[in-house]
Protein backbone atom coordinates (compact mmCIF):
# COMPACT_ATOMS: atom_id res chain seq x y z
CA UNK A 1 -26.34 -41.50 -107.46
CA UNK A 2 -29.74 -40.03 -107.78
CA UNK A 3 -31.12 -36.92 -109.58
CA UNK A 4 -32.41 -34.46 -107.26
CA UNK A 5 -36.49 -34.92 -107.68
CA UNK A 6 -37.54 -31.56 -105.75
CA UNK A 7 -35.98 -27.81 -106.02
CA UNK A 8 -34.51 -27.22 -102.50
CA UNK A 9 -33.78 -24.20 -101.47
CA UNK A 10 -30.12 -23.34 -100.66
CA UNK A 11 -27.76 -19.85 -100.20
CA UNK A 12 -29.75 -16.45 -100.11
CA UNK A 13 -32.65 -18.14 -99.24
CA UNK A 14 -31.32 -20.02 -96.17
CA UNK A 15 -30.62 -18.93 -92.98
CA UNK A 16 -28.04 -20.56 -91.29
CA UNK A 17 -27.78 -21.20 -87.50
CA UNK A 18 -24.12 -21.48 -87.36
CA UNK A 19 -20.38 -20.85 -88.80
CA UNK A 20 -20.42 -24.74 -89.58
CA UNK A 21 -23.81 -24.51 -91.30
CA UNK A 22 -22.72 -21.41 -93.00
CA UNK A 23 -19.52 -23.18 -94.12
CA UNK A 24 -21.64 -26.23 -95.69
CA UNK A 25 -23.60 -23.88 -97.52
CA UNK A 26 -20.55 -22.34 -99.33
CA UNK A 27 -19.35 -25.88 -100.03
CA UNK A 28 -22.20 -26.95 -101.28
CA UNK A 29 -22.72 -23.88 -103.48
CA UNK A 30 -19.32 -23.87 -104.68
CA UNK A 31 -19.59 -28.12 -105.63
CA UNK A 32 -22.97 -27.42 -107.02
CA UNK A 33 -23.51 -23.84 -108.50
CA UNK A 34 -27.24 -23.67 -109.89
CA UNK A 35 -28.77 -21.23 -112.29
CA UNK A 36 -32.47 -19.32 -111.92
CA UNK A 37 -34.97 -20.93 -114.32
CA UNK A 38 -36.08 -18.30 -116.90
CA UNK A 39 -38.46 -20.49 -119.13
CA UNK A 40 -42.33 -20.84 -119.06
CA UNK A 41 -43.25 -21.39 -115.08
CA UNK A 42 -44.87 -24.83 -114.69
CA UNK A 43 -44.16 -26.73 -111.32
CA UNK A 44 -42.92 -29.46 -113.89
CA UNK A 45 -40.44 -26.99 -115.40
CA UNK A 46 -38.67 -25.96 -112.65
CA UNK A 47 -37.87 -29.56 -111.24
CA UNK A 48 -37.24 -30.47 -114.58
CA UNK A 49 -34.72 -27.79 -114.45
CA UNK A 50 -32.91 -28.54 -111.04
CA UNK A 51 -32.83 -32.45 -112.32
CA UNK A 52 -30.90 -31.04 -115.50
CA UNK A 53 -28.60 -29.04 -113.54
CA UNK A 54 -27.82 -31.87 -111.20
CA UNK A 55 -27.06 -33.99 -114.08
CA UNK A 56 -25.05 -31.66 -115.39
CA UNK A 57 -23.13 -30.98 -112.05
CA UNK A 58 -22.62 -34.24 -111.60
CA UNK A 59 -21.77 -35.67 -115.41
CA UNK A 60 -18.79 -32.43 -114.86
CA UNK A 61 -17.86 -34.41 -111.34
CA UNK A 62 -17.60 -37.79 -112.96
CA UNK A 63 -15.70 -36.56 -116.23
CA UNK A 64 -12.89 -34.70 -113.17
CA UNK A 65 -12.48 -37.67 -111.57
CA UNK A 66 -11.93 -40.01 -114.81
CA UNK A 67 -9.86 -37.17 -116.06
CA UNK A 68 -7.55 -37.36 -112.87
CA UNK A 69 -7.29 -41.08 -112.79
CA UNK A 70 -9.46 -41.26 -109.78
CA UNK A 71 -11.94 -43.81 -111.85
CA UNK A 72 -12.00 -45.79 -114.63
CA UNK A 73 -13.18 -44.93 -117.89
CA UNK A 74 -15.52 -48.03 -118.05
CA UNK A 75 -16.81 -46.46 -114.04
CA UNK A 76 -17.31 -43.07 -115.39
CA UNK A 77 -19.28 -43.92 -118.48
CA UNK A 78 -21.41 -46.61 -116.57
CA UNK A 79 -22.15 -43.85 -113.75
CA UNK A 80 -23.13 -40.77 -116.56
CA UNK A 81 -25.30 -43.57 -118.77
CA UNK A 82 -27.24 -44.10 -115.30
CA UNK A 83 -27.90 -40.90 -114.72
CA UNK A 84 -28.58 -40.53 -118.17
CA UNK A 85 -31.40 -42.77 -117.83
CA UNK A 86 -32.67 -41.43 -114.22
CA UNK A 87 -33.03 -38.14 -116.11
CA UNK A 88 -34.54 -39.34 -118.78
CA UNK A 89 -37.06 -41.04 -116.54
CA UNK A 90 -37.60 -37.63 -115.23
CA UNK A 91 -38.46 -36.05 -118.34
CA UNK A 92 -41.14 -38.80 -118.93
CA UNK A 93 -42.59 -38.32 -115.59
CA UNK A 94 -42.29 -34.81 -115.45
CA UNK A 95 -42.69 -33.20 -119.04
CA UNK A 96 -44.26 -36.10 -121.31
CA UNK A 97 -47.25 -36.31 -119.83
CA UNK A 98 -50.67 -34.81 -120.93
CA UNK A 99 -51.62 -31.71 -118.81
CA UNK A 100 -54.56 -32.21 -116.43
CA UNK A 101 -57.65 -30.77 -117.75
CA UNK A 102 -59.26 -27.60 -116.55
CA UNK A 103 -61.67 -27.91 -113.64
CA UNK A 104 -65.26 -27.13 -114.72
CA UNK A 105 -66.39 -24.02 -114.08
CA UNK A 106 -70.18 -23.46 -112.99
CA UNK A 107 -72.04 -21.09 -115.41
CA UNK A 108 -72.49 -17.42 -114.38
């Protein structure tokens, strides 16, 4: 599994061609709700964001499954510490780093 490293953009904002591509949008809506991003607008933010909600989407996923007997305990937990660690690889990448410095301006 891998956290989601770009917002795509998915539902209103996509046209589908066809019933069938219409149908895969519902599914994936419905499997994968997301939220709109109210905090401070950086580009950082708002992938940030969509990698948070994709963990969370899929830690919910994992905990079904393990809750229905459909994996293991021991497969569950090793799959949600990954993608632990993929999102906290993320947040280093993303958010931990110092912001670029201002280009300089000529003088007036």
């Amino acid at each position: 599994m891998r956290v989601i490293s770009v917002a795509i953009a998915t539902g209103a904002n996509a046209v589908p061609d066809s019933q069938a591509d219409r149908n895969e949008i519902l599914k994936s809506e419905f499997l994968t709700p997301r939220s709109r991003y109210r905090g401070e607008f950086t580009p950082e933010n708002l992938v940030f964001d969509a990698n948070l909600q994709e963990f969370a989407s899929r830690v919910a996923l994992l905990c079904g499954l393990e809750s229905g007997g459909k994996i293991s305990p021991q497969e569950a937990y090793n799959q949600i510490k990954d993608l632990w660690h993929q999102l906290r690889d993320a947040k280093h990448n993303l958010l931990d780093r110092d912001p670029p410095e201002p280009p300089e301006l000529p003088p007036e």
